[in-house]
Protein backbone atom coordinates (compact mmCIF):
# COMPACT_ATOMS: atom_id res chain seq x y z
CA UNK A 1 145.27 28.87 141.67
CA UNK A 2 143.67 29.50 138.56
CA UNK A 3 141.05 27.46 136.44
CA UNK A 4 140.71 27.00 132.89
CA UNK A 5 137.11 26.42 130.78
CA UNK A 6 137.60 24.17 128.40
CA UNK A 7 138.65 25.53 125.01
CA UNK A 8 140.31 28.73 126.38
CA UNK A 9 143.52 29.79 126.76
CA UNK A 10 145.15 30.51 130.09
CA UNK A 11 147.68 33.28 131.03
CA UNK A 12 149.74 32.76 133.90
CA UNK A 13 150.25 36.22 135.48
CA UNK A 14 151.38 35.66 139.15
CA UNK A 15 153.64 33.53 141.16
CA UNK A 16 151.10 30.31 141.52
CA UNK A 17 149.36 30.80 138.51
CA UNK A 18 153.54 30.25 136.76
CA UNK A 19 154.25 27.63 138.96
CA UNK A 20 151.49 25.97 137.99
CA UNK A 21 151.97 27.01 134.11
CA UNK A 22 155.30 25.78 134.20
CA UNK A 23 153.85 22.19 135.71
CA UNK A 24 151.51 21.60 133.21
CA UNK A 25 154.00 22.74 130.36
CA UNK A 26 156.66 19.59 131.47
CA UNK A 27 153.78 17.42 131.78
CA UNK A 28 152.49 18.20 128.21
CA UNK A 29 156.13 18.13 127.12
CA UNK A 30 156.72 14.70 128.69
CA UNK A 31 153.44 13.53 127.21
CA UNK A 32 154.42 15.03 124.02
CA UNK A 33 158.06 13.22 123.59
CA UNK A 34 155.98 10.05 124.44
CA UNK A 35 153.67 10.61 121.87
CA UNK A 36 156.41 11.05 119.49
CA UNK A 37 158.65 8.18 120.63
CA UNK A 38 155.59 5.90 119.92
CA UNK A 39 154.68 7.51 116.17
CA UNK A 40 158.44 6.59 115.45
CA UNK A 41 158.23 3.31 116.79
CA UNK A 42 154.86 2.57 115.01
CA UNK A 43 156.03 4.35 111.80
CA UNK A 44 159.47 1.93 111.48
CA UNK A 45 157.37 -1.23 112.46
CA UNK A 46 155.07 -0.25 109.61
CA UNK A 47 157.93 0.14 107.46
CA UNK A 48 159.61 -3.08 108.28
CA UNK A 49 156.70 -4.86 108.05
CA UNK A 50 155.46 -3.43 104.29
CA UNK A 51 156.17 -5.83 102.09
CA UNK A 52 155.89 -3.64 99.20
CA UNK A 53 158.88 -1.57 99.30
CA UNK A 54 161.73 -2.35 96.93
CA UNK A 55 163.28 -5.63 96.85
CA UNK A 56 167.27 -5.75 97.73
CA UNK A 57 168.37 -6.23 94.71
CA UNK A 58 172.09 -7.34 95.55
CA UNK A 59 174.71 -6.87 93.24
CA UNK A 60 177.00 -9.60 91.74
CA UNK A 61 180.20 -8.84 90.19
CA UNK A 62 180.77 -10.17 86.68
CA UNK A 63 184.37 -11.19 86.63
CA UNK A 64 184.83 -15.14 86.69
CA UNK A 65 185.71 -16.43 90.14
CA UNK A 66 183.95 -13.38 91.99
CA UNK A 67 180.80 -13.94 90.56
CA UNK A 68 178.15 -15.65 93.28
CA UNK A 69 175.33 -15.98 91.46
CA UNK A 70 173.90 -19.54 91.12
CA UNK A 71 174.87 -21.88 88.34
CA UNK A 72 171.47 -21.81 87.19
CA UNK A 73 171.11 -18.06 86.73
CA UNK A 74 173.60 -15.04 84.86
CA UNK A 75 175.40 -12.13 86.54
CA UNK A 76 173.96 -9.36 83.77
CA UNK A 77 174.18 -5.42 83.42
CA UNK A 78 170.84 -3.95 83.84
CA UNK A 79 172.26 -0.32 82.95
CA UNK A 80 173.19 0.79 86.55
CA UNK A 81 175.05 -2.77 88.10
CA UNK A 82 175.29 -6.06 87.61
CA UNK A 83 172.12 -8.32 89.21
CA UNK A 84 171.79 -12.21 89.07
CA UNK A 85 169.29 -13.28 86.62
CA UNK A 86 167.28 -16.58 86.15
CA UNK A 87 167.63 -17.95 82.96
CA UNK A 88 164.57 -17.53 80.32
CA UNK A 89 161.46 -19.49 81.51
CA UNK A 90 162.55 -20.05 85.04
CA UNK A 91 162.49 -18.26 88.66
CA UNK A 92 163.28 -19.17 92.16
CA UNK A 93 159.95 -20.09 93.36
CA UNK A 94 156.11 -21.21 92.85
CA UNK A 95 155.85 -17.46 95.41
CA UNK A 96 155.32 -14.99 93.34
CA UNK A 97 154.44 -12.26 94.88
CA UNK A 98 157.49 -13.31 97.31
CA UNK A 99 160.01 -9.80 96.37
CA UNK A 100 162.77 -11.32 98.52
CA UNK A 101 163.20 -14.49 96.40
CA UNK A 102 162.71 -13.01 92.97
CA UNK A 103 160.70 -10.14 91.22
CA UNK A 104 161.24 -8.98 87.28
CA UNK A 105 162.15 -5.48 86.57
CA UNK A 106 160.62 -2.94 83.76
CA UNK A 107 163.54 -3.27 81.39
CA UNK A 108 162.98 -2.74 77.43
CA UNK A 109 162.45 -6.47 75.86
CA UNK A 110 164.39 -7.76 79.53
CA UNK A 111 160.53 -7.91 80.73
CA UNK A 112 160.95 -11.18 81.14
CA UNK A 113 163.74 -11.69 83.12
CA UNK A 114 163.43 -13.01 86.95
CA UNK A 115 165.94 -11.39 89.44
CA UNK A 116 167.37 -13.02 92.58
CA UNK A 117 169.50 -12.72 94.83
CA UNK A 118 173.08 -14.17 94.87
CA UNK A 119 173.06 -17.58 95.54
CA UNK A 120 169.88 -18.46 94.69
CA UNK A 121 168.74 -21.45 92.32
CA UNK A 122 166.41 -20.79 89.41
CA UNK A 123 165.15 -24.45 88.53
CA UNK A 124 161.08 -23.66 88.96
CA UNK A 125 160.14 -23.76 85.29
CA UNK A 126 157.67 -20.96 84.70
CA UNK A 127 153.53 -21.35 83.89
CA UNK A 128 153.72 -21.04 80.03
CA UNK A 129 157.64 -22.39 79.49
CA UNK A 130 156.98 -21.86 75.74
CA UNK A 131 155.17 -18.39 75.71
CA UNK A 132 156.91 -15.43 73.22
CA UNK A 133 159.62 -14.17 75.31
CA UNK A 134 157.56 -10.61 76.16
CA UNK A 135 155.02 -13.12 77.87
CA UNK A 136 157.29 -15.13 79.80
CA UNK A 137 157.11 -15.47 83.76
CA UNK A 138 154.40 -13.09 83.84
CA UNK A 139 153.29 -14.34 87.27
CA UNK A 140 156.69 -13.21 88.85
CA UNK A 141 155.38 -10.01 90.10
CA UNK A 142 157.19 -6.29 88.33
CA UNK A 143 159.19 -4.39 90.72
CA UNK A 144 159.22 -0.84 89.43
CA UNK A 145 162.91 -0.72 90.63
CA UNK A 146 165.13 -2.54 93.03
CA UNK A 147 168.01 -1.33 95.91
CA UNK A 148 171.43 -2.43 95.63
């Protein structure tokens, strides 16, 4: 049997002292895989939970009859794929900051566009309704980019 100060290495050199070696190596492994399992765990719950990441966007398809966005909004080409739209001076929602429901994205004079997903009405009428269309719905927060 061998002891070990604190803060020094030991070397295992004889039958006991690599038994006991090889002990203490599965229980620091074991603790180790635990340790690991539980950063994972915490890590994804962290991610699920952060409501900042990037809105689903969800795609609509343009072609009439296939199209499910909401009466009250436009299936419309943002330069990658097509995304419902609210119409100019509405959104989905007096929640803002809600991503889920509706965000706008940093498109060149399309600022002020709200996107939602499919199936979702756009009848809140935005604060300043009669704003220049650069300034409208600038309380829907700006997603910097969205996942289809």
């Amino acid at each position: 049997m061998f002891h070990k100060p604190a803060g020094e290495e030991v070397i295992c050199t004889s039958q006991p002292d690599l038994e006991e070696c090889s002990a203490r190596n599965r229980k620091a492994s074991s603790n180790m895989h635990f340790s690991i399992i539980t950063l994972i765990i915490a890590t994804a719950s962290l991610v699920a939970a952060n409501p900042t990441s990037s809105p689903q966007c969800g795609t609509c398809n343009p072609v009439s009859g296939e199209n499910k966005c909401d009466p009250s909004t436009s299936c419309i080409n943002t330069g990658t794929s097509f995304h419902c739209a609210c119409r100019a001076g509405f959104k989905a929602s007096q929640h803002n900051d809600d991503l889920n429901t509706q965000f706008r994205l940093p498109m060149p004079n399309y600022e002020f566009l709200v996107f939602v997903p499919e199936n979702t009405v756009c009848n809140t009428q935005c604060n300043d309704l009669y704003a220049a269309p650069s300034d409208l719905c600038q309380e829907v927060k700006l997603q910097q980019q969205c996942t289809a």
